[in-house]
C-alpha atoms as a PDB file:
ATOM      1  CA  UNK A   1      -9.493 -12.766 -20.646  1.00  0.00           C
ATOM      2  CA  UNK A   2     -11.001 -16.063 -20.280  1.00  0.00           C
ATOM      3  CA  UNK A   3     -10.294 -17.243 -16.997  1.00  0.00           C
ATOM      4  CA  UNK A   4     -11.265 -20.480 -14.746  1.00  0.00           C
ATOM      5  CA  UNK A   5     -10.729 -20.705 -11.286  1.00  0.00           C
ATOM      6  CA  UNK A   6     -10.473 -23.972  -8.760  1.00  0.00           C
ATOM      7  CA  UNK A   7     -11.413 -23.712  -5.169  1.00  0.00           C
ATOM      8  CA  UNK A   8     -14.339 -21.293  -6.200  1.00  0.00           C
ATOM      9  CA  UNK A   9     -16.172 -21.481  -3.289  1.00  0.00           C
ATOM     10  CA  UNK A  10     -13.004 -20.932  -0.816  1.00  0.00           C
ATOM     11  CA  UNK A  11     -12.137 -17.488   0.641  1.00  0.00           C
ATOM     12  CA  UNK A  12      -9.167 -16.532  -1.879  1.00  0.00           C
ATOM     13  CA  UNK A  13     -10.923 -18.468  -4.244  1.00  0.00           C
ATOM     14  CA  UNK A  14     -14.415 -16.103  -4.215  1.00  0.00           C
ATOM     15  CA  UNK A  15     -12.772 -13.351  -4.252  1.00  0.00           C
ATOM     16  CA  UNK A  16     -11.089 -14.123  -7.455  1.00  0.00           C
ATOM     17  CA  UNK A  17     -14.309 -14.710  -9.424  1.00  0.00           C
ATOM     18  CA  UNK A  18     -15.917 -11.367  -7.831  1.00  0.00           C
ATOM     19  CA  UNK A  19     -12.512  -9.291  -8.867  1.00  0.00           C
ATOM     20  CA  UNK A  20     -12.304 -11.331 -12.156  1.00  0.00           C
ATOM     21  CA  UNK A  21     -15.800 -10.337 -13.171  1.00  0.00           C
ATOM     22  CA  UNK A  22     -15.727  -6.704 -12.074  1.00  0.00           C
ATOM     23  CA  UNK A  23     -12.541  -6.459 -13.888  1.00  0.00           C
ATOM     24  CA  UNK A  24     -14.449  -7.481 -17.359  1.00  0.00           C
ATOM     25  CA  UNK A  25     -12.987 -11.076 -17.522  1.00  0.00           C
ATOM     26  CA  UNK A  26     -15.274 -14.200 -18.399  1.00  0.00           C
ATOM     27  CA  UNK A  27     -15.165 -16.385 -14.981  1.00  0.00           C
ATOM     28  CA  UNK A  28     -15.590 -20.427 -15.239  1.00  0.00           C
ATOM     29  CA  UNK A  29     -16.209 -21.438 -11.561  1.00  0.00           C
ATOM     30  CA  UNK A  30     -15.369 -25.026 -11.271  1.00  0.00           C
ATOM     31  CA  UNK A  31     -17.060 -26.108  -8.377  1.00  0.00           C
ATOM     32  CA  UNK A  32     -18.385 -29.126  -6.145  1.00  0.00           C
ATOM     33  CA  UNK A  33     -22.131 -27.730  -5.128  1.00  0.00           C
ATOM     34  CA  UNK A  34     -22.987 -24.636  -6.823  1.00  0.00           C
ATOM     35  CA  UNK A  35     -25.204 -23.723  -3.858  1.00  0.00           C
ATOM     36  CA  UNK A  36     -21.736 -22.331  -1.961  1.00  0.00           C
ATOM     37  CA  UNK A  37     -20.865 -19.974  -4.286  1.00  0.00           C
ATOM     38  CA  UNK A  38     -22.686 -16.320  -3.098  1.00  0.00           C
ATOM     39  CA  UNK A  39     -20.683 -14.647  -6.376  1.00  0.00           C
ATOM     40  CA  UNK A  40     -23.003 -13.798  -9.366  1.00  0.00           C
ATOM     41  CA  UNK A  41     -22.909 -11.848 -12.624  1.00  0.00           C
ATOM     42  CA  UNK A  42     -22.463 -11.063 -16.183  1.00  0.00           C
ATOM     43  CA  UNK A  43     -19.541 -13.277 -17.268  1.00  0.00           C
ATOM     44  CA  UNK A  44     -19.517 -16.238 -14.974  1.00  0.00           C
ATOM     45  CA  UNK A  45     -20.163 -19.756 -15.649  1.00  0.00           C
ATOM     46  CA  UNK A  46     -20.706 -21.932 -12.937  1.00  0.00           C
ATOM     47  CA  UNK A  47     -19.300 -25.737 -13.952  1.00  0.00           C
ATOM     48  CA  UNK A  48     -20.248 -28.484 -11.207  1.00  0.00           C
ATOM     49  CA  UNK A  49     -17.817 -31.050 -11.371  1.00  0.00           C
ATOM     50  CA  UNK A  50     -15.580 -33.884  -9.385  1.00  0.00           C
ATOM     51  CA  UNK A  51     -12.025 -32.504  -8.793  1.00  0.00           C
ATOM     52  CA  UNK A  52     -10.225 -35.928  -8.774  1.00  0.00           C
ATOM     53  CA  UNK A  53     -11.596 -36.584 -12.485  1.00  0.00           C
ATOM     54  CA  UNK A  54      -9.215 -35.307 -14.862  1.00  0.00           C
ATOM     55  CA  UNK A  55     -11.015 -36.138 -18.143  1.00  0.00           C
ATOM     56  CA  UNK A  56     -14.508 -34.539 -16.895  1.00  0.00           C
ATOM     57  CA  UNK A  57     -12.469 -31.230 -16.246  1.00  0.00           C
ATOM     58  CA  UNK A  58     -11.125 -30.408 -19.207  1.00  0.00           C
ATOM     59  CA  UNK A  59     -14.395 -28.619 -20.739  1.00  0.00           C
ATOM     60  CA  UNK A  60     -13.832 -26.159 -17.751  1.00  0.00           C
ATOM     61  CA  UNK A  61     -10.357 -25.132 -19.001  1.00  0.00           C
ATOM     62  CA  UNK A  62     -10.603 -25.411 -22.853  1.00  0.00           C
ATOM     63  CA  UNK A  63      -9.492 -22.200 -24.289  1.00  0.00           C
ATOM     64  CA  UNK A  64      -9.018 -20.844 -21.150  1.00  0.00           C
ATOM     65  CA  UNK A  65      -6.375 -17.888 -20.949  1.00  0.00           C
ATOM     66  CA  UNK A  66      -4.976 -18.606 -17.484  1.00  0.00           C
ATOM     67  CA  UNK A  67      -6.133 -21.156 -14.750  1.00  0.00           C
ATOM     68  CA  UNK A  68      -6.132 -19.915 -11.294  1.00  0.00           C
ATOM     69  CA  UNK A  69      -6.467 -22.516  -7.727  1.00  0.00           C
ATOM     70  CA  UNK A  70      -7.592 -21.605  -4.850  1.00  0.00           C
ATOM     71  CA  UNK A  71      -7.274 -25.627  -3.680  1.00  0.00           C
ATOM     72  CA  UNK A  72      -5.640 -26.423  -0.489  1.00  0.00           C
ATOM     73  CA  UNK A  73      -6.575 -27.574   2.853  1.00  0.00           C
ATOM     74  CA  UNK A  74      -8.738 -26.191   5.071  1.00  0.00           C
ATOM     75  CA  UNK A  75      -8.059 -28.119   8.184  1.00  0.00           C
ATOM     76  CA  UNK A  76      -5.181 -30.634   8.952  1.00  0.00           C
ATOM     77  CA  UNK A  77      -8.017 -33.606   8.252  1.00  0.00           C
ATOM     78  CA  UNK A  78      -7.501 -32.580   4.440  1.00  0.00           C
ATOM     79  CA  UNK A  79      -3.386 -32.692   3.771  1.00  0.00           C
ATOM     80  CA  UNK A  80      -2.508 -33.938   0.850  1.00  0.00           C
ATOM     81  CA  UNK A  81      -5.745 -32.203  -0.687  1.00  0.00           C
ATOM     82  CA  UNK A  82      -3.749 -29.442  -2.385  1.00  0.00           C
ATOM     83  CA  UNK A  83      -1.071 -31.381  -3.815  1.00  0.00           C
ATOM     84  CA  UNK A  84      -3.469 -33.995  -5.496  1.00  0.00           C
ATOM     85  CA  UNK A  85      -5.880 -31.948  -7.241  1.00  0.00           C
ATOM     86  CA  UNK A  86      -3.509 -29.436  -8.440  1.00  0.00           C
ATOM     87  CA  UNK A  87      -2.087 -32.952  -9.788  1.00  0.00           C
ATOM     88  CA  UNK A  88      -5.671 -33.709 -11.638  1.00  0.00           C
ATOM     89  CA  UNK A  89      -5.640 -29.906 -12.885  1.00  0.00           C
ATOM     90  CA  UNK A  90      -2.582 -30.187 -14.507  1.00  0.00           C
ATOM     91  CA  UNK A  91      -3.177 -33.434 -16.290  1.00  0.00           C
ATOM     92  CA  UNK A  92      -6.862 -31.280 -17.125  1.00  0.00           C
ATOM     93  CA  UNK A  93      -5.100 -28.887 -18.777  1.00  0.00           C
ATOM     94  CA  UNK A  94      -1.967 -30.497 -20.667  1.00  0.00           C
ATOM     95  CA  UNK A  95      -4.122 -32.089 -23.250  1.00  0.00           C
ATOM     96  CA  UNK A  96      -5.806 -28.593 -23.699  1.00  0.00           C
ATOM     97  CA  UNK A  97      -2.689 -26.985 -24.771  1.00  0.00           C
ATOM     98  CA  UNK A  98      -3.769 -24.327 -21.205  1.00  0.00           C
ATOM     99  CA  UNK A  99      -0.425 -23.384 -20.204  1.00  0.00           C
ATOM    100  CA  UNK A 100      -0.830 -20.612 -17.334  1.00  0.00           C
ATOM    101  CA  UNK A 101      -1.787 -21.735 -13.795  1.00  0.00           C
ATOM    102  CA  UNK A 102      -0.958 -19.573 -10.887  1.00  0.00           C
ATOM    103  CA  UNK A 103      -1.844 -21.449  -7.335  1.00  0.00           C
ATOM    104  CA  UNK A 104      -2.213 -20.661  -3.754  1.00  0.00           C
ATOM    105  CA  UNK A 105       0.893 -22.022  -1.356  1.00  0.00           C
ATOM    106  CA  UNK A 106       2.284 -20.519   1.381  1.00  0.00           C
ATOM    107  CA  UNK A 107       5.342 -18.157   3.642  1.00  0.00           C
ATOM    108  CA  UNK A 108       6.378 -20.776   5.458  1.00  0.00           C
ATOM    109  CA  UNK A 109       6.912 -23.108   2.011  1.00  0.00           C
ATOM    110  CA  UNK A 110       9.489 -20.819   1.320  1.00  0.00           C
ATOM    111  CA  UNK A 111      13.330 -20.336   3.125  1.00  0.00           C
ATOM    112  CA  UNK A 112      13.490 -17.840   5.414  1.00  0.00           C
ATOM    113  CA  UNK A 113      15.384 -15.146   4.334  1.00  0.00           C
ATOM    114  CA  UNK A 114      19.037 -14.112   5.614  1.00  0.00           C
ATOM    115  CA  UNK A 115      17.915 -10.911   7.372  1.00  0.00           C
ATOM    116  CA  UNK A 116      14.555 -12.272   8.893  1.00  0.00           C
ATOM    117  CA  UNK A 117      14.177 -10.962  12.562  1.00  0.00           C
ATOM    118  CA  UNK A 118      15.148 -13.628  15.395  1.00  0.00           C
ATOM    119  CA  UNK A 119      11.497 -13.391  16.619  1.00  0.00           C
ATOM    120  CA  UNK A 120       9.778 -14.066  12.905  1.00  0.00           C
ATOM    121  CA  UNK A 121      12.044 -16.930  12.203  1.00  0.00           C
ATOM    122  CA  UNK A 122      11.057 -18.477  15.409  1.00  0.00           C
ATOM    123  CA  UNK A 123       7.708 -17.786  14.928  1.00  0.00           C
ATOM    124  CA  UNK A 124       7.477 -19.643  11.411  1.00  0.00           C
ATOM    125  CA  UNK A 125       9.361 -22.646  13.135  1.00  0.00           C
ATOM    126  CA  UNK A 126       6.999 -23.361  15.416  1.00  0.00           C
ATOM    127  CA  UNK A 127       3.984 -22.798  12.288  1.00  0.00           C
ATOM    128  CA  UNK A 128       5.812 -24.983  10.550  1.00  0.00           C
ATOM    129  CA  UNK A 129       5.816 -27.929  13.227  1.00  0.00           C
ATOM    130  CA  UNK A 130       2.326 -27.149  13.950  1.00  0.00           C
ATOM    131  CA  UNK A 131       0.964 -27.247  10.017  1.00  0.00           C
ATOM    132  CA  UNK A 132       4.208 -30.036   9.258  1.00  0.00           C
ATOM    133  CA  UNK A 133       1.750 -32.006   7.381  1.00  0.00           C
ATOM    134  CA  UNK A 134       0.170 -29.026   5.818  1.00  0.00           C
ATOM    135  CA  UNK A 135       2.929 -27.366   4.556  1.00  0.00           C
ATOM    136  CA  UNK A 136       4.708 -30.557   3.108  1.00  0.00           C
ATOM    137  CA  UNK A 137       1.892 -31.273   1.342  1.00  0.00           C
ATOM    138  CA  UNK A 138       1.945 -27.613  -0.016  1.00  0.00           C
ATOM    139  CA  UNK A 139       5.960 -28.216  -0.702  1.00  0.00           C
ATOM    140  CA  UNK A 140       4.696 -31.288  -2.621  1.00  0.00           C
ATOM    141  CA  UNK A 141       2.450 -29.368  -4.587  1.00  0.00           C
ATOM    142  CA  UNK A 142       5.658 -26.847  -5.842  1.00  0.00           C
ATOM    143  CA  UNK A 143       7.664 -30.045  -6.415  1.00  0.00           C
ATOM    144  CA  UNK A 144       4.888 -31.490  -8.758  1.00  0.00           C
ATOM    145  CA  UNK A 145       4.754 -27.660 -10.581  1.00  0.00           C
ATOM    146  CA  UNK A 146       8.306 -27.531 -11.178  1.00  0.00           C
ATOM    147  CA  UNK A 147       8.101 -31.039 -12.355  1.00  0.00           C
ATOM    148  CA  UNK A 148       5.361 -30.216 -15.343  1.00  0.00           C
ATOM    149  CA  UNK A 149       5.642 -27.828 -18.683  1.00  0.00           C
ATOM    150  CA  UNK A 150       3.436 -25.256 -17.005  1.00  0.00           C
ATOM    151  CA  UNK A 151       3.906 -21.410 -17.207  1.00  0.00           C
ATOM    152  CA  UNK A 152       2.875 -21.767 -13.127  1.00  0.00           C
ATOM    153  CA  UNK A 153       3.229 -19.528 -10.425  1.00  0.00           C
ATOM    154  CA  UNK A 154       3.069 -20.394  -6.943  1.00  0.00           C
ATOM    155  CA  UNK A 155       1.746 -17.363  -4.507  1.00  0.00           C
ATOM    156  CA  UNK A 156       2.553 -17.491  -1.100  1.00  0.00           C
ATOM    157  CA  UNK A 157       0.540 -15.507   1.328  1.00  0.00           C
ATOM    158  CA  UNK A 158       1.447 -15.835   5.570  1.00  0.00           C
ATOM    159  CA  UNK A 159      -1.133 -15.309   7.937  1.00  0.00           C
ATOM    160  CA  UNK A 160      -4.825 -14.744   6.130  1.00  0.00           C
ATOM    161  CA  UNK A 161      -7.168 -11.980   7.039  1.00  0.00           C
ATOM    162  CA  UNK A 162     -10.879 -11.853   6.282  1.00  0.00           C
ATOM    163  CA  UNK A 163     -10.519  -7.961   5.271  1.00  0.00           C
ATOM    164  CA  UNK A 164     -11.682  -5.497   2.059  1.00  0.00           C
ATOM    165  CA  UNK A 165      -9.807  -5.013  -0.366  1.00  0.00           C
ATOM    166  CA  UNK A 166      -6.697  -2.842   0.002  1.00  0.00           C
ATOM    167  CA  UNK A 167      -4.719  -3.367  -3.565  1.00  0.00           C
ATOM    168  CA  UNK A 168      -1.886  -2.018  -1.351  1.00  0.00           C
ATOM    169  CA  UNK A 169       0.829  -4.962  -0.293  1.00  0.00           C
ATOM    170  CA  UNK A 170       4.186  -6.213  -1.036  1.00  0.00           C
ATOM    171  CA  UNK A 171       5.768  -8.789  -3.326  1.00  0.00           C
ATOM    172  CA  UNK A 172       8.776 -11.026  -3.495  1.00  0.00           C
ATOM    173  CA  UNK A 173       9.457 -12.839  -6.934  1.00  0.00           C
ATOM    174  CA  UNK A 174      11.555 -15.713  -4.975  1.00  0.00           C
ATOM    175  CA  UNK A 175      11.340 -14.755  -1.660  1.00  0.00           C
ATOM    176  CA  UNK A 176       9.013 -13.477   0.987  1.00  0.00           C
ATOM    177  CA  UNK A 177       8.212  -9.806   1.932  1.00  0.00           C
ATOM    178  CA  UNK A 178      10.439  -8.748   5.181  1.00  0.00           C
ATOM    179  CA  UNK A 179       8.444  -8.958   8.379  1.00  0.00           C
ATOM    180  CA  UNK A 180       5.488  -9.721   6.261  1.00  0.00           C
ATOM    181  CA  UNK A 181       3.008 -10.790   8.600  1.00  0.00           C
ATOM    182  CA  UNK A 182      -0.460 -10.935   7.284  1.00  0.00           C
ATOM    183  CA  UNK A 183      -2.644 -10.339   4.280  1.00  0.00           C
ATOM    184  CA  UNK A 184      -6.048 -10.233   3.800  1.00  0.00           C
ATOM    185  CA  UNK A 185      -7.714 -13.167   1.331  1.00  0.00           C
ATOM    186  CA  UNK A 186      -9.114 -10.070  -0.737  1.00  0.00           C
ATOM    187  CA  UNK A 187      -5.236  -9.016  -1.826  1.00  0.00           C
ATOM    188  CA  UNK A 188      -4.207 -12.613  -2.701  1.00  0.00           C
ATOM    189  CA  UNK A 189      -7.050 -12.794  -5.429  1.00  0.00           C
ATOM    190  CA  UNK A 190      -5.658  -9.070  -6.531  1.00  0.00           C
ATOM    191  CA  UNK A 191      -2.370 -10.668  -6.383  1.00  0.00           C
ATOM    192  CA  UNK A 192      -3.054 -13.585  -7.900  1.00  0.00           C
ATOM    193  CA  UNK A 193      -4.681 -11.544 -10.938  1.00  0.00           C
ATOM    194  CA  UNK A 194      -2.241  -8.877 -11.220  1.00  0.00           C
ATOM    195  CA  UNK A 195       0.538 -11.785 -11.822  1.00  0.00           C
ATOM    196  CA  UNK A 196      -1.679 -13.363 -14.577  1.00  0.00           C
ATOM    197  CA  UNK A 197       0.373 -11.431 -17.511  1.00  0.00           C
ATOM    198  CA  UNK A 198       3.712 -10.594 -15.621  1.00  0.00           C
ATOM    199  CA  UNK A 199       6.080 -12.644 -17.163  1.00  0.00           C
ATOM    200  CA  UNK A 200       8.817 -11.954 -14.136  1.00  0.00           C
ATOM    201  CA  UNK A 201       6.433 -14.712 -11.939  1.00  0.00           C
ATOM    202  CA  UNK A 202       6.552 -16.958 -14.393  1.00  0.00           C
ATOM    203  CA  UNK A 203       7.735 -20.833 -12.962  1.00  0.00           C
ATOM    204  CA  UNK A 204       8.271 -18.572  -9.878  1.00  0.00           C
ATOM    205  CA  UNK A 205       7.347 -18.615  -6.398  1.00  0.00           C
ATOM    206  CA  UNK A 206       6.215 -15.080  -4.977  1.00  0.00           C
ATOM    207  CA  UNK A 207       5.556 -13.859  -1.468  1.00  0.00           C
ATOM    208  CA  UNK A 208       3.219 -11.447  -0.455  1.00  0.00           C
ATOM    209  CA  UNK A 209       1.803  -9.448   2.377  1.00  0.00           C
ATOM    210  CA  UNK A 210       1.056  -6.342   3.830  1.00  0.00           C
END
């Protein structure tokens, strides 16, 4: 597959180019300084480019079979970050007839469910009012998928890890894993690629973690 991914140079966002290339896929990197990106090999193209320019991204997506974002904030300075580039990806792709875009959200986006322990619900509460900015800028990012005529998917990881890859974790289509804590950044990207031709995730938000 032809693939290009945003956020190259982020954690989830490297690890998608490294698993995307070593899986046999062609890689476009779209990134701000080239010099951040440690990932190399047979496959990838590195494309340099300003994320709030619509018009000078589409080369990066044309003919692209799937787009894949690892945008978002890194730090409470940058809210509103995820939901306005995923904005100028969208209006990159729509003229390029790219329909599949599968993003990077988050567990405490989502409702809790029904049967979450006492002591996890609490804990996300008090995430939430920490992050409020971060996650409603996140929530705003869902809103402006659902809005568009994308095949999206929106993955929602909780707590990330800096750990190898396992290729062992749990999905939700809807929902979020039960007492799913953590998950390394390695699993999203194997996540995030595993969804790329699984129709069921399709306009769909899914939860993962260990």
């Amino acid at each position: 597959m032809r693939l290009t991914v945003f956020g190259a140079t982020g954690g989830i966002g490297q690890e998608i180019v490294r698993q995307g290339l070593a899986a046999g896929h062609q890689v476009t990197a779209v990134v701000r300084d080239p010099a951040r990106l440690s990932v190399t090999g047979e496959g990838l193209e590195v494309f340099r480019a300003d994320l709030t320019d619509a018009e000078a991204l589409r080369p990066a997506v044309t003919g692209r079979d799937a787009v894949l974002s690892g945008l978002g904030a890194r730090s409470r300075k940058d809210v509103g970050v995820a939901c306005r580039l995923t904005r100028t990806v969208l209006e990159a792709m729509r003229p390029e007839g790219v329909r599949r875009l599968l993003v990077v959200s988050a567990a405490p986006v989502g409702a809790s469910a029904a049967d979450e322990p006492v002591l996890d619900r609490a804990v996300r509460s008090v995430i939430r009012s920490l992050l409020k900015g971060v996650y409603a800028d996140l929530a705003e990012m869902e809103a402006e998928l659902e809005r568009s005529d994308t095949g999206w998917t929106s993955v929602r990881p909780p707590r990330l890890l800096d750990r190898p890859l396992t290729g062992t974790y749990r999905r939700v289509v809807g929902g979020n894993p039960r007492k799913g804590r953590m998950i390394g950044r390695a699993d999203v990207a194997h996540a995030m690629l595993s969804m790329i031709d699984d129709p069921a995730t399709v306009r769909k938000a899914v939860g993962v973690a260990y």
